[in-house]
N, C-alpha and C. Protein backbone atom coordinates (compact mmCIF):
# COMPACT_ATOMS: atom_id res chain seq x y z
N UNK A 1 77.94 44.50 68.83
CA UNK A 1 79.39 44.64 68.98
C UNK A 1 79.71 45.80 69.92
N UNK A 2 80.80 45.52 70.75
CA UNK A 2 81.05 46.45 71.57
C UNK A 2 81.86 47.86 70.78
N UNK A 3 82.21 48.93 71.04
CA UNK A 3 82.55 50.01 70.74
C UNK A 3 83.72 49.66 70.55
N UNK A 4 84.92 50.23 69.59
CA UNK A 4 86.11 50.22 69.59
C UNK A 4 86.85 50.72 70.79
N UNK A 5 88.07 50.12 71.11
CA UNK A 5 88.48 50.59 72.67
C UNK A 5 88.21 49.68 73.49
N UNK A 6 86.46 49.23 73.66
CA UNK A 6 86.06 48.80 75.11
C UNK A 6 86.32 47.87 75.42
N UNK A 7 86.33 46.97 76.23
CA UNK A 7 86.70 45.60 76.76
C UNK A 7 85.07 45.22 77.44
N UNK A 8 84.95 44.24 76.90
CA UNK A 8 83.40 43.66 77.77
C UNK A 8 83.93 42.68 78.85
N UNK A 9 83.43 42.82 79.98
CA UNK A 9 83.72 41.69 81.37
C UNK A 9 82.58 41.36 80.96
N UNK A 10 82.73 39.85 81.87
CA UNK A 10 81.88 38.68 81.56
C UNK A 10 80.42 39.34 82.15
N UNK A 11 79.30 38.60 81.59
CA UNK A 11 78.53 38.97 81.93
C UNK A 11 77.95 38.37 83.15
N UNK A 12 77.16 39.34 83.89
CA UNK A 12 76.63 39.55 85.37
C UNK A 12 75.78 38.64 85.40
N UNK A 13 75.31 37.67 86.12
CA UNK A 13 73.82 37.20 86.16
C UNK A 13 73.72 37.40 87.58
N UNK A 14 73.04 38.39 87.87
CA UNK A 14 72.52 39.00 89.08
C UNK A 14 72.18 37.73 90.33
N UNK A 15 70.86 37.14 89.64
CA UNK A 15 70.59 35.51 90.12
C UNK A 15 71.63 35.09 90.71
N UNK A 16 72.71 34.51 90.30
CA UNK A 16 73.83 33.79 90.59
C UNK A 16 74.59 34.98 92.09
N UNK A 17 74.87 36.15 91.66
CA UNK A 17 75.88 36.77 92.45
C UNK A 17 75.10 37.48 93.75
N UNK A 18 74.03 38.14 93.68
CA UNK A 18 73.52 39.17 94.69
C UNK A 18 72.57 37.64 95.70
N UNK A 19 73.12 37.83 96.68
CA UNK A 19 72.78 36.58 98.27
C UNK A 19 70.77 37.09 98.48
N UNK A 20 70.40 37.99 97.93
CA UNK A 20 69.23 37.99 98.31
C UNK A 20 68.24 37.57 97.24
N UNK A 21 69.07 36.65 96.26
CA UNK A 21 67.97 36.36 95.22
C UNK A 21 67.73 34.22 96.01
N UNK A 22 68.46 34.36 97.08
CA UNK A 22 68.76 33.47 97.55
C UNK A 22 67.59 32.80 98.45
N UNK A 23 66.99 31.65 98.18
CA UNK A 23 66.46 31.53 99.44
C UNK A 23 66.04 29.64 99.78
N UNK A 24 65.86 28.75 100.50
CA UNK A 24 65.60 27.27 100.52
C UNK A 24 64.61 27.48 100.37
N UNK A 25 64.34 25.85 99.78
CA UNK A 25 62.79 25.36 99.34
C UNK A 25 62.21 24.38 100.91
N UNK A 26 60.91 24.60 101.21
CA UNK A 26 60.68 24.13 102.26
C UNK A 26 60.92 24.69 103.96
N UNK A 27 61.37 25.32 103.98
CA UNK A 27 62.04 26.51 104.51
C UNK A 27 62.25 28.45 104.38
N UNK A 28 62.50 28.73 105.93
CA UNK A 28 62.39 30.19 106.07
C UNK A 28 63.85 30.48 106.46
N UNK A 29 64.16 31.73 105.62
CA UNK A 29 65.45 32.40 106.01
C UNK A 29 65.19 33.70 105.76
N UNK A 30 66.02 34.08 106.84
CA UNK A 30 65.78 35.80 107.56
C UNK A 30 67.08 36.21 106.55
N UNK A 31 67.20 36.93 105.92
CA UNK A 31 68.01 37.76 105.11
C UNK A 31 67.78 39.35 105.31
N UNK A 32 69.38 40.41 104.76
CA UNK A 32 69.24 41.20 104.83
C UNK A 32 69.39 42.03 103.22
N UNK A 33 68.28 42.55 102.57
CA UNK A 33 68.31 42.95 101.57
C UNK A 33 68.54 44.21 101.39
N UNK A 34 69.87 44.53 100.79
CA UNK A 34 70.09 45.91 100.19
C UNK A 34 69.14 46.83 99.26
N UNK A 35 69.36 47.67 99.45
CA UNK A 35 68.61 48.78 98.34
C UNK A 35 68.53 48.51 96.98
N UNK A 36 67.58 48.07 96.64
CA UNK A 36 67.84 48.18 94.74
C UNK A 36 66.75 48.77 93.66
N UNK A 37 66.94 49.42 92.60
CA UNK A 37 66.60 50.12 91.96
C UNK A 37 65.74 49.38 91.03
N UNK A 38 64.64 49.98 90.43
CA UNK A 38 63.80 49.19 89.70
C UNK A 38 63.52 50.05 88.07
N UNK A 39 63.02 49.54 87.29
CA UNK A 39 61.99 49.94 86.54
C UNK A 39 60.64 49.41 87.10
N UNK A 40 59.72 50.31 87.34
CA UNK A 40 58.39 49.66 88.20
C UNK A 40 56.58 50.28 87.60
N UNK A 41 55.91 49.70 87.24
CA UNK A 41 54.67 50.15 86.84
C UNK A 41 53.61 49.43 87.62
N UNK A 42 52.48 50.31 88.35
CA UNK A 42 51.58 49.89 89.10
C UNK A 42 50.29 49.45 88.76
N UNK A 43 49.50 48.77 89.31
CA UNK A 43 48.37 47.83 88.64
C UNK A 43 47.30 47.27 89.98
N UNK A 44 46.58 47.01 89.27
CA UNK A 44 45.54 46.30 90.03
C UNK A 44 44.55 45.33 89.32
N UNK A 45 44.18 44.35 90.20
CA UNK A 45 43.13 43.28 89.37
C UNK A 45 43.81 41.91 89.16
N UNK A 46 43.18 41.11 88.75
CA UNK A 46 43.87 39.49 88.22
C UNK A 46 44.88 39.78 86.95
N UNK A 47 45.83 39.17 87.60
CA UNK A 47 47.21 39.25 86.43
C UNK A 47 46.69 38.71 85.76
N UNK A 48 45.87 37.17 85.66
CA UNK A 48 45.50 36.16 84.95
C UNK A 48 44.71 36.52 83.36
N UNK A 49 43.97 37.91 83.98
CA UNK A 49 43.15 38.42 83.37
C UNK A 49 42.65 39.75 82.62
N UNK A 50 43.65 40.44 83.62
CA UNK A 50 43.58 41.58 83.69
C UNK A 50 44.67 42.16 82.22
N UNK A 51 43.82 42.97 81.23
CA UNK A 51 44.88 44.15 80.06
C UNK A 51 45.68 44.77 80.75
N UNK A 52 45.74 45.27 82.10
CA UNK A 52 46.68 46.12 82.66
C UNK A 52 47.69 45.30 83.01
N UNK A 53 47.79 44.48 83.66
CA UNK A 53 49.04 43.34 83.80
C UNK A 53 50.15 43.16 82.45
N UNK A 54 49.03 42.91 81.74
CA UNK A 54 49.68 42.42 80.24
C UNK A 54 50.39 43.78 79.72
N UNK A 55 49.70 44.38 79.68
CA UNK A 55 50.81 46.03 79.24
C UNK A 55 51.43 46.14 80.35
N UNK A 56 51.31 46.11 80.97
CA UNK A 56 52.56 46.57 82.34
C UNK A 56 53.87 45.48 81.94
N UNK A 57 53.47 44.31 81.66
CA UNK A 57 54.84 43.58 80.98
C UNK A 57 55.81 44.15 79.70
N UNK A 58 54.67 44.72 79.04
CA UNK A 58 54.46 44.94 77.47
C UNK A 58 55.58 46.13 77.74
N UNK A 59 55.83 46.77 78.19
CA UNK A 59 56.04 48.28 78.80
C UNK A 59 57.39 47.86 79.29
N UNK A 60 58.12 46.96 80.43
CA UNK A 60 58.83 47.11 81.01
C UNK A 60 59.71 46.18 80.14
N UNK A 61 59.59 45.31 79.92
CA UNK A 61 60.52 44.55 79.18
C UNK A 61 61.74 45.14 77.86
N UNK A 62 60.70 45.81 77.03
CA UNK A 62 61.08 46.69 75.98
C UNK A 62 62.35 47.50 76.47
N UNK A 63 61.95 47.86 77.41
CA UNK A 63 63.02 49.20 78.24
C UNK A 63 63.91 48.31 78.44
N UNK A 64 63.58 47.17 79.19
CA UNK A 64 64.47 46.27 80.26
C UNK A 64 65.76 45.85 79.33
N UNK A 65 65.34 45.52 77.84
CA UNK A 65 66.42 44.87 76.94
C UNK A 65 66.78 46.03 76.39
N UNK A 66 66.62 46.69 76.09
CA UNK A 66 67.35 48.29 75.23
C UNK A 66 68.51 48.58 76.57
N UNK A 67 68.07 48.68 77.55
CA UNK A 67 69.47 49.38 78.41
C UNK A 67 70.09 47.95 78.72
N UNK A 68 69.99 46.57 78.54
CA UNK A 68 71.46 45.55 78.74
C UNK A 68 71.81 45.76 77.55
N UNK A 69 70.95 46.15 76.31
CA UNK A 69 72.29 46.12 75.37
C UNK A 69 72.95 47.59 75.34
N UNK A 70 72.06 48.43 75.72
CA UNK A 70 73.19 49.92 75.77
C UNK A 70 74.50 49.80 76.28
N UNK A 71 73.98 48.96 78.01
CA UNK A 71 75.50 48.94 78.69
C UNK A 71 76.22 48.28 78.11
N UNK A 72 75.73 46.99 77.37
CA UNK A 72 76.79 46.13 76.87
C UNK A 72 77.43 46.57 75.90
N UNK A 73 77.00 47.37 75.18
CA UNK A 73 77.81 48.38 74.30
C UNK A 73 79.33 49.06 74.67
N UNK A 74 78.64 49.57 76.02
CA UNK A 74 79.08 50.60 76.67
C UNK A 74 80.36 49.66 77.78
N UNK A 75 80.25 48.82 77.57
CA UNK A 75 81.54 47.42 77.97
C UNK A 75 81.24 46.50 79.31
N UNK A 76 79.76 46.72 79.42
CA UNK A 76 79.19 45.97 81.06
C UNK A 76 78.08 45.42 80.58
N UNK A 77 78.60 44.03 80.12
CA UNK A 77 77.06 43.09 79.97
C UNK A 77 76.43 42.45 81.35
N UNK A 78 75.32 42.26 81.03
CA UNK A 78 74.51 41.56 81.93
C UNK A 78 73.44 40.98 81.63
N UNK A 79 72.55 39.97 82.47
CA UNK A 79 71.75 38.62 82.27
C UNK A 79 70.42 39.80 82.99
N UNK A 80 69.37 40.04 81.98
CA UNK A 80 67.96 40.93 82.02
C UNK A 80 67.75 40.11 83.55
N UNK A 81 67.45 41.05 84.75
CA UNK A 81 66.82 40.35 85.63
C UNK A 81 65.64 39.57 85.81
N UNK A 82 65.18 38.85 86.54
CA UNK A 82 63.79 38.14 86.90
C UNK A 82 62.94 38.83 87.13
N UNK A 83 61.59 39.03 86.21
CA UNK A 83 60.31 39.90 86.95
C UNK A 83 60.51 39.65 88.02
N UNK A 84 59.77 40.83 88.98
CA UNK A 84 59.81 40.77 90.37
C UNK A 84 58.01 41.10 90.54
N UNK A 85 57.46 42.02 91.57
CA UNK A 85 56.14 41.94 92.07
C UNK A 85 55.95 42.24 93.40
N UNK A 86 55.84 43.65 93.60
CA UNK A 86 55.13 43.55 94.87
C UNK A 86 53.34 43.39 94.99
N UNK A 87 52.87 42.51 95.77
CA UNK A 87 51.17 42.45 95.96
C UNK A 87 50.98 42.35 97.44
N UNK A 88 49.94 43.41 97.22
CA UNK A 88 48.89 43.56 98.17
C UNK A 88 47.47 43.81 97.98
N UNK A 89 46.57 44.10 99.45
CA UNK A 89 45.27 44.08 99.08
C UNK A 89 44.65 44.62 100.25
N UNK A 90 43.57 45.16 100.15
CA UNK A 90 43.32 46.48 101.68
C UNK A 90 43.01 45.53 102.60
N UNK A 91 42.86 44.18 102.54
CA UNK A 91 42.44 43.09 103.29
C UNK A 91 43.37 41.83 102.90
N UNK A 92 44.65 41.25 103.53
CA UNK A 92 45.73 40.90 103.80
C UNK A 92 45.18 39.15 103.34
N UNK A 93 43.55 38.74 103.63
CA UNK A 93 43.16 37.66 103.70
C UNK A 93 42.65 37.41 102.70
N UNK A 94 42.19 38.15 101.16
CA UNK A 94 42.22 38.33 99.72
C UNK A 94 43.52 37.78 99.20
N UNK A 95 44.48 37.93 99.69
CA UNK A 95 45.98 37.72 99.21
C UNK A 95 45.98 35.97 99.73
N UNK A 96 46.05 35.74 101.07
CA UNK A 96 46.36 34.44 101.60
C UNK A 96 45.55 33.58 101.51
N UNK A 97 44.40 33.68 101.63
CA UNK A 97 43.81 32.47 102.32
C UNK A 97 42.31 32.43 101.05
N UNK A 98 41.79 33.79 101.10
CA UNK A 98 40.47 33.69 100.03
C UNK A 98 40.68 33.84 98.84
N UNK A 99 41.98 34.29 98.68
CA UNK A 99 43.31 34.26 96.76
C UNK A 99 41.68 34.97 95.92
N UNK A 100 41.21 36.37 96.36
CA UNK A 100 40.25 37.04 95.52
C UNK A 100 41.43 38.02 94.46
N UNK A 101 41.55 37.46 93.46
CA UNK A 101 42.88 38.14 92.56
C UNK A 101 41.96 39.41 92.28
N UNK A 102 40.66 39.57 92.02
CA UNK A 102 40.45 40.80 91.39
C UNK A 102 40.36 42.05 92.50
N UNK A 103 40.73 41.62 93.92
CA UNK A 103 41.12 42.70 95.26
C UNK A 103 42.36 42.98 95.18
N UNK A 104 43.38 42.24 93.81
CA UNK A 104 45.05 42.52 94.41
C UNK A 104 45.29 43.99 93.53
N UNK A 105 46.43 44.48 94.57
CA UNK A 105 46.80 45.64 94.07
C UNK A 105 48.46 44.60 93.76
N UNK A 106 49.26 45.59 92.31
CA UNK A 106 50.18 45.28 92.30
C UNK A 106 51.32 46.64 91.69
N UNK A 107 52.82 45.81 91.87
CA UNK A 107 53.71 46.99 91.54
C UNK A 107 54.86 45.82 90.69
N UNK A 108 55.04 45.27 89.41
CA UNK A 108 55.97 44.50 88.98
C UNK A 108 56.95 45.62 88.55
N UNK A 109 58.04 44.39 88.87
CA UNK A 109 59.58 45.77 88.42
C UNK A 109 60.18 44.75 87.48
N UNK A 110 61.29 45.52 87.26
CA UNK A 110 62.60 44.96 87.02
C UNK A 110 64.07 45.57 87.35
N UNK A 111 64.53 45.17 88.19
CA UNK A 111 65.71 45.53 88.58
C UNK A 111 66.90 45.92 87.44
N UNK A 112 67.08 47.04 87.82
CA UNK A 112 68.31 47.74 86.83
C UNK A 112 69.92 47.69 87.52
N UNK A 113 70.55 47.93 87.18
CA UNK A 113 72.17 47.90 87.66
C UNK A 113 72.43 49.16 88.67
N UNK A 114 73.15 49.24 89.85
CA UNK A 114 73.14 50.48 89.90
C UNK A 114 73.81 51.48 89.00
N UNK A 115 74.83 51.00 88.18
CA UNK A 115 75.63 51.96 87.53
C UNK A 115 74.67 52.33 85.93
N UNK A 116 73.53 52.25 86.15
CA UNK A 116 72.49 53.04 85.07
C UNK A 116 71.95 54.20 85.79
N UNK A 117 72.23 54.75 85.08
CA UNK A 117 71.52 56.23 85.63
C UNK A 117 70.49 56.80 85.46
N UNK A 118 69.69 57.81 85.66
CA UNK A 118 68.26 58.19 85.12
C UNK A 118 68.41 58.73 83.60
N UNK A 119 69.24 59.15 83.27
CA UNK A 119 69.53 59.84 82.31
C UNK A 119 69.65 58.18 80.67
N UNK A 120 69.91 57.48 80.82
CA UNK A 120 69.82 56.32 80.51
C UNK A 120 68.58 55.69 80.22
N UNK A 121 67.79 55.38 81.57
CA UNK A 121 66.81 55.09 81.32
C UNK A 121 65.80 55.89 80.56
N UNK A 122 65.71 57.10 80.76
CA UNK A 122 65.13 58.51 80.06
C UNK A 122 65.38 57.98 78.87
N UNK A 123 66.61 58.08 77.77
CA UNK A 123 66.48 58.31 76.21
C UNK A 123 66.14 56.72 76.05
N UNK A 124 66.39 55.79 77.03
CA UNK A 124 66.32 53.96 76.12
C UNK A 124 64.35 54.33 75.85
N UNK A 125 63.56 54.61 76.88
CA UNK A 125 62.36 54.64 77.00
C UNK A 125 61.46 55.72 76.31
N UNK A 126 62.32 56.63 75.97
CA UNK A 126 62.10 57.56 75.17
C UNK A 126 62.33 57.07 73.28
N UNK A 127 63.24 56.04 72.77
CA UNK A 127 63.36 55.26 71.90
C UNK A 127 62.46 54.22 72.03
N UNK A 128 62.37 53.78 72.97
CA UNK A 128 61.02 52.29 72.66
C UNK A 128 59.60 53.10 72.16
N UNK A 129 59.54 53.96 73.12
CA UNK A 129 58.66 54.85 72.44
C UNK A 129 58.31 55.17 71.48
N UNK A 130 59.50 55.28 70.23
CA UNK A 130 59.12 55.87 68.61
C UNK A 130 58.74 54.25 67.96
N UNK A 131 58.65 53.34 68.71
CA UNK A 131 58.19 52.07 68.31
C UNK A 131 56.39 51.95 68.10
N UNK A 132 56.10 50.75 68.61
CA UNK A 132 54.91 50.69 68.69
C UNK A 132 55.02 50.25 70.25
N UNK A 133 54.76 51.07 70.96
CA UNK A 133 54.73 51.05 72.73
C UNK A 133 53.71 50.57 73.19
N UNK A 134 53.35 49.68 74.43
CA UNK A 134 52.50 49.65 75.25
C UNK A 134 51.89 50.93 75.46
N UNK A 135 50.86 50.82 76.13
CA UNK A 135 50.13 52.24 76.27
C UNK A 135 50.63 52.71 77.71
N UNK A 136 51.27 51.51 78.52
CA UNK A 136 51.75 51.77 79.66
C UNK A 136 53.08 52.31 79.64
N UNK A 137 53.77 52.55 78.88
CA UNK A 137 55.47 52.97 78.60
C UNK A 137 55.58 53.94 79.47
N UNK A 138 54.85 55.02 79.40
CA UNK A 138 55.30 56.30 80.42
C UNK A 138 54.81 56.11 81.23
N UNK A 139 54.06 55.21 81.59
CA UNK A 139 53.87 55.17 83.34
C UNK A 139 54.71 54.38 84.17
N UNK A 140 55.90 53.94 83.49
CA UNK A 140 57.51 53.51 84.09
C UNK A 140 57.98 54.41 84.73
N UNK A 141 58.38 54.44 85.89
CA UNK A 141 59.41 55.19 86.65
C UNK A 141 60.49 54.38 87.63
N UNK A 142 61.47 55.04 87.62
CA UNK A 142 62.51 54.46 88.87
C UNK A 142 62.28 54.61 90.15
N UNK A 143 62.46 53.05 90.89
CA UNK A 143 62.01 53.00 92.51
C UNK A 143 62.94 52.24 93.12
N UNK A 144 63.39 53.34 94.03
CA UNK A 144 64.39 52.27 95.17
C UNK A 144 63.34 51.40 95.87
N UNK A 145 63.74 50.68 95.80
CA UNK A 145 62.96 49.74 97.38
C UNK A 145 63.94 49.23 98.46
N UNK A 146 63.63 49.52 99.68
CA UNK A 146 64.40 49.19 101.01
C UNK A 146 63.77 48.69 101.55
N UNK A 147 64.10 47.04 101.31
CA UNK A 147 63.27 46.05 102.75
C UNK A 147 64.36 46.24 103.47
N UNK A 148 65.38 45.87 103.76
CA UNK A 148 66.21 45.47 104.80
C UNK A 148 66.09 43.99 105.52
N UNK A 149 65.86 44.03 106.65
CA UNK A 149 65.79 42.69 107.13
C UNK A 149 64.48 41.79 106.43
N UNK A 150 64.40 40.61 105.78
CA UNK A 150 63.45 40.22 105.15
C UNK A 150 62.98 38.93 105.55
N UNK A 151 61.71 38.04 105.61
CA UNK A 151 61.70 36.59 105.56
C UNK A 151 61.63 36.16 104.26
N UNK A 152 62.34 34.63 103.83
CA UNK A 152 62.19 34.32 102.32
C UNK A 152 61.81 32.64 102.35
N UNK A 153 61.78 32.62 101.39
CA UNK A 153 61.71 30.62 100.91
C UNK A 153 61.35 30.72 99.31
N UNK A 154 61.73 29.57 98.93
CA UNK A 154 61.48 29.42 97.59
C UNK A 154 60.33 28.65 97.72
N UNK A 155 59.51 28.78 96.77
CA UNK A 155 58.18 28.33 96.43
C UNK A 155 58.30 27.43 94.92
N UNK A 156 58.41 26.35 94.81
CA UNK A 156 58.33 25.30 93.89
C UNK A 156 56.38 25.19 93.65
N UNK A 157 56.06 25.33 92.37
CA UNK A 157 54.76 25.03 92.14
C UNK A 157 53.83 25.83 91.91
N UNK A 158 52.73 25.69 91.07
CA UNK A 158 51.81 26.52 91.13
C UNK A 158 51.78 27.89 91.82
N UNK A 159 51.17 29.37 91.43
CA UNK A 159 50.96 30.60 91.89
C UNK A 159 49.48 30.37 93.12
N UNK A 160 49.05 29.65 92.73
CA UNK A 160 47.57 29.39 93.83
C UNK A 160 48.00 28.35 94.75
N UNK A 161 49.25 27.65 94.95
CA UNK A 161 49.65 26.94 96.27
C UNK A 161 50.26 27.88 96.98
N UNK A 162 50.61 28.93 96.56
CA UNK A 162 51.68 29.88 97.75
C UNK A 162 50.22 30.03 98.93
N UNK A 163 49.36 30.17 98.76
CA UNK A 163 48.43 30.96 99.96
C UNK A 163 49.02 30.12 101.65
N UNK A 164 48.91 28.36 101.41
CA UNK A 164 48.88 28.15 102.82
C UNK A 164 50.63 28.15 102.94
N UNK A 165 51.69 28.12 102.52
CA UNK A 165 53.04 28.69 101.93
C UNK A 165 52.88 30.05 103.41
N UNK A 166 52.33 31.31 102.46
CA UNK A 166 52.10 32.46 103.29
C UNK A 166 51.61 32.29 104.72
N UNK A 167 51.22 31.86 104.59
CA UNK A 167 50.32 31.35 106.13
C UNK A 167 50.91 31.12 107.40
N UNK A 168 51.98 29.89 106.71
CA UNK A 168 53.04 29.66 107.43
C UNK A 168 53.70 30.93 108.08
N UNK A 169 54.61 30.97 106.49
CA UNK A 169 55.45 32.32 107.30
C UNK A 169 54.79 33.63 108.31
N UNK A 170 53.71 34.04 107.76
CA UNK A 170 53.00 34.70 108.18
C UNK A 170 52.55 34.93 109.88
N UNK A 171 51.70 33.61 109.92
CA UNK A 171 51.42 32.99 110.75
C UNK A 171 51.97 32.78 111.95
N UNK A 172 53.23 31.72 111.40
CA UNK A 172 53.81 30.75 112.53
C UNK A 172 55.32 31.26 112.70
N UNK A 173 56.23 31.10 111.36
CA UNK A 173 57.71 31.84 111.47
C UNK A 173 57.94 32.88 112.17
N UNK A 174 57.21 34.02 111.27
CA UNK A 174 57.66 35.32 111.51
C UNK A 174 57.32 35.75 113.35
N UNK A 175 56.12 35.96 113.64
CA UNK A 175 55.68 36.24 115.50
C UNK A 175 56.23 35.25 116.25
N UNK A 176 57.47 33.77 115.70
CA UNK A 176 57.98 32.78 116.77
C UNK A 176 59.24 33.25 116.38
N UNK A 177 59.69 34.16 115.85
CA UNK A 177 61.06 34.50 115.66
C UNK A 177 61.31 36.15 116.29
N UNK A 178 60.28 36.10 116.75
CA UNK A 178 60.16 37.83 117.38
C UNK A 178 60.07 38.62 115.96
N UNK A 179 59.51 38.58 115.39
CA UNK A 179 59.41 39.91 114.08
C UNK A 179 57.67 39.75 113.62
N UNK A 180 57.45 40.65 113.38
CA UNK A 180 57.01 41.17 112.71
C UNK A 180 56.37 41.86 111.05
N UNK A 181 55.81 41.71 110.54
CA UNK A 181 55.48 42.25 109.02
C UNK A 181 56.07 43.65 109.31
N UNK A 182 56.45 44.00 107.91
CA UNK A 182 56.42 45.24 108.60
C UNK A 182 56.51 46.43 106.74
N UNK A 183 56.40 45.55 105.65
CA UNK A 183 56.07 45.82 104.39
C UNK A 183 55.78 45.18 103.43
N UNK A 184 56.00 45.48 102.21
CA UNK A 184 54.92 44.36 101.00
C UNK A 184 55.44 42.95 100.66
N UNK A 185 54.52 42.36 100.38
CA UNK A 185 54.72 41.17 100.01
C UNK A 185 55.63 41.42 98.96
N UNK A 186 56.73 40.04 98.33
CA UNK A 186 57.38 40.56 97.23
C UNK A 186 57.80 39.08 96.77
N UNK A 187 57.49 39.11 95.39
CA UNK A 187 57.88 37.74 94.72
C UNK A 187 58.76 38.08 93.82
N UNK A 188 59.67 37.06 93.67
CA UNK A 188 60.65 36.87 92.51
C UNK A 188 60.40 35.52 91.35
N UNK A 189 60.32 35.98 90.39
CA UNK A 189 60.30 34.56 89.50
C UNK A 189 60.72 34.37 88.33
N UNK A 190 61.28 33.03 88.84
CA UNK A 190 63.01 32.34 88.50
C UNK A 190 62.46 31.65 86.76
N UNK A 191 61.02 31.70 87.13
CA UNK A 191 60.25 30.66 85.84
C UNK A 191 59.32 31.68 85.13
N UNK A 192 60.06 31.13 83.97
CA UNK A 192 58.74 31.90 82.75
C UNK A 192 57.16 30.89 82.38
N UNK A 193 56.72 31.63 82.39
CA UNK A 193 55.24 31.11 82.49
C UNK A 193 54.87 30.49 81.28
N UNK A 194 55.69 30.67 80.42
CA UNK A 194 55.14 30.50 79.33
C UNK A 194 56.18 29.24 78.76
N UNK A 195 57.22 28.93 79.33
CA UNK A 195 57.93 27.60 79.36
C UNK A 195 57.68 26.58 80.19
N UNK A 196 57.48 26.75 81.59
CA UNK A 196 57.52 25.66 82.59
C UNK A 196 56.02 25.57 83.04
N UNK A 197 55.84 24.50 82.79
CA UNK A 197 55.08 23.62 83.56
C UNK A 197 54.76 24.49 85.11
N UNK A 198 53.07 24.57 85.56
CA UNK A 198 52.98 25.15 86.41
C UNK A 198 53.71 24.01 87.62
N UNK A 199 53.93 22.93 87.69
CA UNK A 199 54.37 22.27 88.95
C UNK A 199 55.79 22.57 89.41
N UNK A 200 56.27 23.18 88.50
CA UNK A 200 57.95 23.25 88.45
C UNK A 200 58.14 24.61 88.47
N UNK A 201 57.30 25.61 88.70
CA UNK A 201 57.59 27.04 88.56
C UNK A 201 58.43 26.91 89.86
N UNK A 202 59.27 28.38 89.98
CA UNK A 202 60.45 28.84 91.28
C UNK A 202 60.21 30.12 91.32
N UNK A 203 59.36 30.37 92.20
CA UNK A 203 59.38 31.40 92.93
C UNK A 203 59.61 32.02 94.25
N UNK A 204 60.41 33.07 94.41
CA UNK A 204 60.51 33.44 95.41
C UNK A 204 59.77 34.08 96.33
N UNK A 205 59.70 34.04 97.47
CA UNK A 205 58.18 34.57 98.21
C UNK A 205 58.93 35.47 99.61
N UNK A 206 58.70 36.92 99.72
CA UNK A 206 59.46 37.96 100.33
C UNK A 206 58.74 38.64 101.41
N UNK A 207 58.96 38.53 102.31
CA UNK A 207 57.93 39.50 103.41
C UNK A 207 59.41 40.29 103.64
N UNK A 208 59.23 41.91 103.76
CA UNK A 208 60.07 42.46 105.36
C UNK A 208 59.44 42.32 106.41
N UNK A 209 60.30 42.40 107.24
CA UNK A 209 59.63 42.60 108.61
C UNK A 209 60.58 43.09 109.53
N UNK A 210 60.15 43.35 110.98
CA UNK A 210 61.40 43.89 112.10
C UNK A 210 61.19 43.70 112.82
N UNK A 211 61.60 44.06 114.07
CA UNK A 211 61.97 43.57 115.06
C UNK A 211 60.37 43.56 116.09
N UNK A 212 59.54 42.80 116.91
CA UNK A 212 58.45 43.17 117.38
C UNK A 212 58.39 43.49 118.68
């Protein structure tokens, strides 16, 4: 229940309103992505497989739902964003083409509102804490990320079909459009893994890049 006084506006679903969660299936579009703020914990190894993946979820989520219901308290609901993911690998061809998951380095977030402040995130994470916490809890911190100009497409299907996906863009889009790579890979995903069918997953697939 909201506080006496407050008025709750409808709630936000980020998905729906912010143009860079945006992107066609089958297709590349050059977008320009604003600054946005994360909860973010870093990792390495096969998500598939890897304990660190799994606490790095274990960790961010907890936080992620304690501050939508703080704000919503506080009279600003909103729809928990989509894991996100940046991956890389000291060799670019581990990622695309030879998919060696136990070479990936990773950084999964979750996007926060801007009108949360550090001070916010501090006591919600500081309360999950007196719980039974991931072992990863304090290795959460807040990260702007600034792609700016970006390439995108939605990716329908399986996590091991994106490689020739990448390739493309990689490849053929991005150096015939005059640009360039020019930071991390970055996925968005629209599908929980644990509901959908791997053929029907929606993910989003993110290069920046600039001008070459």
């Amino acid at each position: 229940m909201p506080y006496p006084g407050r008025i709750v506006a409808d709630k936000i679903d980020f998905k729906k309103t912010l143009d860079a969660y945006s992107a066609p299936r089958g297709a590349f579009r050059v977008v320009e992505v604003p600054d946005r703020r994360y909860l973010a914990i870093d990792g390495h190894g096969d998500p598939n497989s890897s304990s660190e993946y799994a606490d790095a979820l274990a960790a961010l989520y907890p936080v992620a739902y304690r501050l939508k219901f703080a704000s919503k308290a506080d009279g600003r609901d909103y729809v928990v964003p989509p894991l996100e993911g940046l991956w890389w690998a000291d060799d670019m061809r581990a990622f695309t083409t030879a998919r060696d998951k136990t070479r990936w380095h990773w950084t999964m977030m979750l996007m926060i509102p801007d009108w949360i402040g550090t001070e916010m995130v501090d006591a919600t994470t500081d309360l999950v804490g007196h719980g039974d916490p991931s072992a990863q809890l304090h290795e959460i911190r807040i990260e702007t990320l600034s792609e700016g100009t970006s390439v995108q497409t939605l990716h329908i299907g399986p996590f091991d079909d994106e490689g020739a996906v990448l390739e493309r863009m990689h490849d053929e889009f991005i150096p015939a459009n005059g640009l360039r790579m020019s930071g991390t890979h970055h996925e968005v995903y629209f599908s929980d893994v644990r509901r959908v069918a791997p053929h029907r997953m929606r993910t989003l697939l993110r290069q920046p890049v600039t001008r070459a």
